[in-house]
C-alpha atoms as a PDB file:
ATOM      1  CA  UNK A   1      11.207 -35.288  15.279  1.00  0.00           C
ATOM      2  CA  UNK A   2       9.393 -37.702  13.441  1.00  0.00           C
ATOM      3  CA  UNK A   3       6.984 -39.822  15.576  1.00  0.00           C
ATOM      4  CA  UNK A   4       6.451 -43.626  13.824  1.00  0.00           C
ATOM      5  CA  UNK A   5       3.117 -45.596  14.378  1.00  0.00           C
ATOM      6  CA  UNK A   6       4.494 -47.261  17.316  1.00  0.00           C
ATOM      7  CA  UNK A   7       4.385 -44.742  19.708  1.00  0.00           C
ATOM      8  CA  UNK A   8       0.647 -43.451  18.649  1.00  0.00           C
ATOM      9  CA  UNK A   9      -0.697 -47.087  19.067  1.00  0.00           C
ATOM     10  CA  UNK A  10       0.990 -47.444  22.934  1.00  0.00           C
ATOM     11  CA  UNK A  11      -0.734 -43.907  23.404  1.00  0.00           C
ATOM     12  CA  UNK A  12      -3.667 -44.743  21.792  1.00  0.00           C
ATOM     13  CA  UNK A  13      -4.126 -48.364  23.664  1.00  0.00           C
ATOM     14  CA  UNK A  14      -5.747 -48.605  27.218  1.00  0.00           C
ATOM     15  CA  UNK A  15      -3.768 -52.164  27.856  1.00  0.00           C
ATOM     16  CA  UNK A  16      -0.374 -50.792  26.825  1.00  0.00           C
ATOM     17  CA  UNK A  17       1.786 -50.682  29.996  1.00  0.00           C
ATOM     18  CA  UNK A  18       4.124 -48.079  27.580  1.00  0.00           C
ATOM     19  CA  UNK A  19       0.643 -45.765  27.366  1.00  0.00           C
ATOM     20  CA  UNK A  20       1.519 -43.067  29.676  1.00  0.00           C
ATOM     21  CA  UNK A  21       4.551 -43.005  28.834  1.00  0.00           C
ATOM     22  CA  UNK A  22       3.781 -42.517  24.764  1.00  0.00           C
ATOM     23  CA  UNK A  23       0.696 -40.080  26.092  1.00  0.00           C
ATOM     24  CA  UNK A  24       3.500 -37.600  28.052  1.00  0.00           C
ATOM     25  CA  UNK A  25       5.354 -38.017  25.146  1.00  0.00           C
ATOM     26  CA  UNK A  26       2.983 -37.309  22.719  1.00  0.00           C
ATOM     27  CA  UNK A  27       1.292 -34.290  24.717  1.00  0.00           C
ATOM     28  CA  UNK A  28       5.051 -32.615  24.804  1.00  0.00           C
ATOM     29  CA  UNK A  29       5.374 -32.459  21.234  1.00  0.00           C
ATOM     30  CA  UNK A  30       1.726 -31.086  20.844  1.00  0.00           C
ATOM     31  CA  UNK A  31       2.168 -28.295  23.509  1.00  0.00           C
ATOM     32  CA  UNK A  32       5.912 -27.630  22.270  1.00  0.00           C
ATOM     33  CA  UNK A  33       7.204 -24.840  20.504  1.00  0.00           C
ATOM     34  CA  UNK A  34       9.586 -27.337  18.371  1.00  0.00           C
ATOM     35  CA  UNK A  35       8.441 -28.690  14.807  1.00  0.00           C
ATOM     36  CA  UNK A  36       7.412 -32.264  14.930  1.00  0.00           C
ATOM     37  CA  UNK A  37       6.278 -34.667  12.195  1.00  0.00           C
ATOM     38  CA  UNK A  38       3.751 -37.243  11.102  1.00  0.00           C
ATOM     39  CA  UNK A  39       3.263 -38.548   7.596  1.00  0.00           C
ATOM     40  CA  UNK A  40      -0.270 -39.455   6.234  1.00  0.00           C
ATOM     41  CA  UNK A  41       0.725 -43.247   5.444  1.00  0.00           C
ATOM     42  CA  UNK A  42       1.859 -43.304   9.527  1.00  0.00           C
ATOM     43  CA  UNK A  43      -1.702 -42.238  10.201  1.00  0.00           C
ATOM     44  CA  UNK A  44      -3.103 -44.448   8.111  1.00  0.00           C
ATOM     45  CA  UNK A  45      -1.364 -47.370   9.393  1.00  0.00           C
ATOM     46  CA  UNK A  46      -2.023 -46.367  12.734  1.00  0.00           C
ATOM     47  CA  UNK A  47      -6.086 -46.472  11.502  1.00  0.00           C
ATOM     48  CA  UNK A  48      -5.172 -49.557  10.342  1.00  0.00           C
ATOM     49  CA  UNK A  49      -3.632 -51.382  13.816  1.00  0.00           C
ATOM     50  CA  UNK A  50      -5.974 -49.667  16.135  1.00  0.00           C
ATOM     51  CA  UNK A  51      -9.488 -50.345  14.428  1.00  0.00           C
ATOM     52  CA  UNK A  52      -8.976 -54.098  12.691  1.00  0.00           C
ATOM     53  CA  UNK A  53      -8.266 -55.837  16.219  1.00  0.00           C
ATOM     54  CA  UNK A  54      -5.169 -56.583  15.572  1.00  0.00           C
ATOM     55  CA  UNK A  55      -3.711 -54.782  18.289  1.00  0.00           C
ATOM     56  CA  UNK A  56      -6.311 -54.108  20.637  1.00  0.00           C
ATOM     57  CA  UNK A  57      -8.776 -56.896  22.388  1.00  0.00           C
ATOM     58  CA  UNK A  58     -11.245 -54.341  21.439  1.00  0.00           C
ATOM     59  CA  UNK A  59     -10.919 -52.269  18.469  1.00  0.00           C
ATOM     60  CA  UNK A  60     -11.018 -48.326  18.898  1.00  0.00           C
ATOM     61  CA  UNK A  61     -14.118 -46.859  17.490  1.00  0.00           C
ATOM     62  CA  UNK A  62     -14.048 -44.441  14.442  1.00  0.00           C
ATOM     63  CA  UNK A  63     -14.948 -41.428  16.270  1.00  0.00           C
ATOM     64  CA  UNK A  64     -12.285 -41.975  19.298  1.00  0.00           C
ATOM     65  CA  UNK A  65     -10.271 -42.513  16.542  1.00  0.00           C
ATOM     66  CA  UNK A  66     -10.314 -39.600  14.712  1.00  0.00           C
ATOM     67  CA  UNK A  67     -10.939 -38.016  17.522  1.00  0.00           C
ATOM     68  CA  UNK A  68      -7.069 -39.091  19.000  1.00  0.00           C
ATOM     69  CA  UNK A  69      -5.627 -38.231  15.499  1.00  0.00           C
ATOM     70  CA  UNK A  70      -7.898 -34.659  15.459  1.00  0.00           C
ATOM     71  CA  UNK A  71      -5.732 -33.665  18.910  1.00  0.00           C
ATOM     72  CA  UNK A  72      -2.560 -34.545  17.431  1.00  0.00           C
ATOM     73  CA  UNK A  73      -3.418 -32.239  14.190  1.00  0.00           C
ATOM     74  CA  UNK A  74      -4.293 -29.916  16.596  1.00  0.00           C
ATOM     75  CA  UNK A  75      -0.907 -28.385  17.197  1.00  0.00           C
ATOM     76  CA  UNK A  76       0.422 -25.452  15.690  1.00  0.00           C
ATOM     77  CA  UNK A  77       4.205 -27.371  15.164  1.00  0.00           C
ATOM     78  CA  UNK A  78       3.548 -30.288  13.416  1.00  0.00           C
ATOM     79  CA  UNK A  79       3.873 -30.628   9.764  1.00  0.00           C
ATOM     80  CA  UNK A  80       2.775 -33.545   7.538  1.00  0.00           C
ATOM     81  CA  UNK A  81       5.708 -34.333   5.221  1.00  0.00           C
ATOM     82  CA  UNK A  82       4.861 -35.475   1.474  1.00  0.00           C
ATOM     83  CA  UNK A  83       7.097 -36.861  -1.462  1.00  0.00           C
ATOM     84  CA  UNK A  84       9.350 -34.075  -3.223  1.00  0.00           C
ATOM     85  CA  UNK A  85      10.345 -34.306  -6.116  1.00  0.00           C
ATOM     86  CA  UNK A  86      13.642 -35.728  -4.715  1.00  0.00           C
ATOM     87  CA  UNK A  87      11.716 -38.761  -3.274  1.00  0.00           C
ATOM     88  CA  UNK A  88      12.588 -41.468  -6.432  1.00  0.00           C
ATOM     89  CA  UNK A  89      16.234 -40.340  -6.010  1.00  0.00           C
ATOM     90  CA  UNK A  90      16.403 -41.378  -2.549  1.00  0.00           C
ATOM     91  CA  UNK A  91      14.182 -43.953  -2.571  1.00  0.00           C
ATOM     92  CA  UNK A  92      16.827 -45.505  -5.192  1.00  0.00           C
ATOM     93  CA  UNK A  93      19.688 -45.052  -2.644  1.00  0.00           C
ATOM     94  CA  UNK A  94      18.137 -46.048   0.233  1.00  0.00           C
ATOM     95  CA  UNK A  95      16.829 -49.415  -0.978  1.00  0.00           C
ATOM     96  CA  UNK A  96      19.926 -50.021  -3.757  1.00  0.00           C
ATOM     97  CA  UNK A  97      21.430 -49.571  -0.022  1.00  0.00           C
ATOM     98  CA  UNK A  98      19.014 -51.696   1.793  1.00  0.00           C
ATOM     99  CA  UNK A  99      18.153 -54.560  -0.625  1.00  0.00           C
ATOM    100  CA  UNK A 100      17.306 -57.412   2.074  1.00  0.00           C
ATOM    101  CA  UNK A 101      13.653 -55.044   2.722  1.00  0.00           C
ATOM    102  CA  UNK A 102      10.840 -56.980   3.549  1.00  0.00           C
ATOM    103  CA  UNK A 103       7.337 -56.817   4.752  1.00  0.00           C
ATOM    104  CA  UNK A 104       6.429 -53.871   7.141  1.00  0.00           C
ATOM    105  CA  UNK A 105      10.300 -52.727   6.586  1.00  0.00           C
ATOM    106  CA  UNK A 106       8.856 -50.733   3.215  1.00  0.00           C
ATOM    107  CA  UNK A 107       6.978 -48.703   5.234  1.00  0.00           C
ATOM    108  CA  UNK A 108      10.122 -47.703   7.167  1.00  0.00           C
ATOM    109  CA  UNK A 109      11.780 -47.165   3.882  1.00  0.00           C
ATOM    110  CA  UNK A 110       9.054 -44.660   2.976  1.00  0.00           C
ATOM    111  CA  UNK A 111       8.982 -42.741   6.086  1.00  0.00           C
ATOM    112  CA  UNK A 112      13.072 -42.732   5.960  1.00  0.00           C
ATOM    113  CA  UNK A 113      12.911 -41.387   2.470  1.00  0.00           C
ATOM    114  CA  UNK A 114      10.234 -38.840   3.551  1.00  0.00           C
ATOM    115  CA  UNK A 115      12.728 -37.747   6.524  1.00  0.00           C
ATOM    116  CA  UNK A 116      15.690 -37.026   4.321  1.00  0.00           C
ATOM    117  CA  UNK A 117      13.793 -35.355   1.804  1.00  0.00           C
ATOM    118  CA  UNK A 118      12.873 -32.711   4.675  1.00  0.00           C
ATOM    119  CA  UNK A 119      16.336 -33.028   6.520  1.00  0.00           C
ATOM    120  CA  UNK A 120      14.206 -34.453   9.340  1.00  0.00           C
ATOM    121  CA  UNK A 121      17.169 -36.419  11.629  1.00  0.00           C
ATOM    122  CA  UNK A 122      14.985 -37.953  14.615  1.00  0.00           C
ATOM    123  CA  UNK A 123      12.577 -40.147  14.630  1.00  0.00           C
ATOM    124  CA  UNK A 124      10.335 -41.461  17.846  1.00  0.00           C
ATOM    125  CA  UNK A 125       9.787 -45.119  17.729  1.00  0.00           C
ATOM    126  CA  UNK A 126       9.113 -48.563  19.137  1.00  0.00           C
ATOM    127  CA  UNK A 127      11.765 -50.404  16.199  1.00  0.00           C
ATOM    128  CA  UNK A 128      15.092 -50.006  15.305  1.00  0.00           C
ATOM    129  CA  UNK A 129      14.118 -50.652  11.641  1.00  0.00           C
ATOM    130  CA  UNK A 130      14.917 -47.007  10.985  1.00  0.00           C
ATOM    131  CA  UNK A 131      18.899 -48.080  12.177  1.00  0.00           C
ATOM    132  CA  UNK A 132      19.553 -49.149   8.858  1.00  0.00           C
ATOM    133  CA  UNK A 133      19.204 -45.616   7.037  1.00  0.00           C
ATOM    134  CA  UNK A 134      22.620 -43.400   7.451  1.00  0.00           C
ATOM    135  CA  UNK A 135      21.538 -40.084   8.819  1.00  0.00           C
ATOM    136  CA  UNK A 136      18.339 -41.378  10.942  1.00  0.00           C
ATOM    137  CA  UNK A 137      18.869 -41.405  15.181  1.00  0.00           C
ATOM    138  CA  UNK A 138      16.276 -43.797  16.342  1.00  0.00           C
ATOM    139  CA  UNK A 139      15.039 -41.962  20.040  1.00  0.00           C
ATOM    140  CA  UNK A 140      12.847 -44.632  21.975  1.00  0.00           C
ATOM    141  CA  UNK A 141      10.977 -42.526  24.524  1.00  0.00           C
ATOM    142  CA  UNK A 142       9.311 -45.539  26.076  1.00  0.00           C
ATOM    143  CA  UNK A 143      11.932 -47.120  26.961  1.00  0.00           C
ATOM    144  CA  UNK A 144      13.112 -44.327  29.549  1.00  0.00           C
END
């Protein structure tokens, strides 16, 4: 399962009403004994939303930060997918596919392409951007 940015900024934020939730989630996949996925752009962007003040009244510090991304590379299942030399191929079909793509939906797109390029079905997240892509079952676990 692929876990989107959306689900580590509701674990990550002490004024999400979803954080438990997300947390639970989160800590399920890290104990598990079932592969799980991140990508380096989804950490990135979750850098991004949690540190600028966007997101949070008060932005997360650097070191509880890295600190919340350090657990999460903790675990012995998860795997950081990369671009294969596939990626242009699908990127083509998936956006010849998709051509209305705007904004924040290219980062979808990416992490979509990633996913097919590693047969990676599932993803865990907060929007049904990732609908659009045959192949990709959007699972919302805080919404449960």
């Amino acid at each position: 399962m692929m876990v989107d940015t959306s689900i580590l900024v509701h674990a990550a934020n002490r004024q999400s009403t979803s954080r438990q939730a997300a947390r639970r989630f989160l800590e399920g996949l890290v104990t598990g004994e079932k592969p799980w996925f991140l990508s380096w752009p989804i950490q990135y962007e979750f850098l991004r939303a949690v540190s600028d003040g966007g997101v949070f009244y008060e932005p997360m510090r650097a070191e509880e930060v890295f600190a919340f991304l350090h657990e999460l590379r903790s675990s012995k299942m998860l795997r950081i997918l990369q671009e294969t030399p596939e990626h242009p191929k699908i990127l083509e079909e998936f956006f010849k596919a998709n051509p209305d793509i705007k904004g924040d939906a290219y980062r979808v797109l990416h992490t979509a392409c990633l996913m097919k390029e590693h047969g990676v079905t599932e993803v865990a997240s907060g929007t049904g951007e990732y609908r659009r892509f045959p192949g990709i079952t959007v699972f919302h676990p805080l919404a449960r």
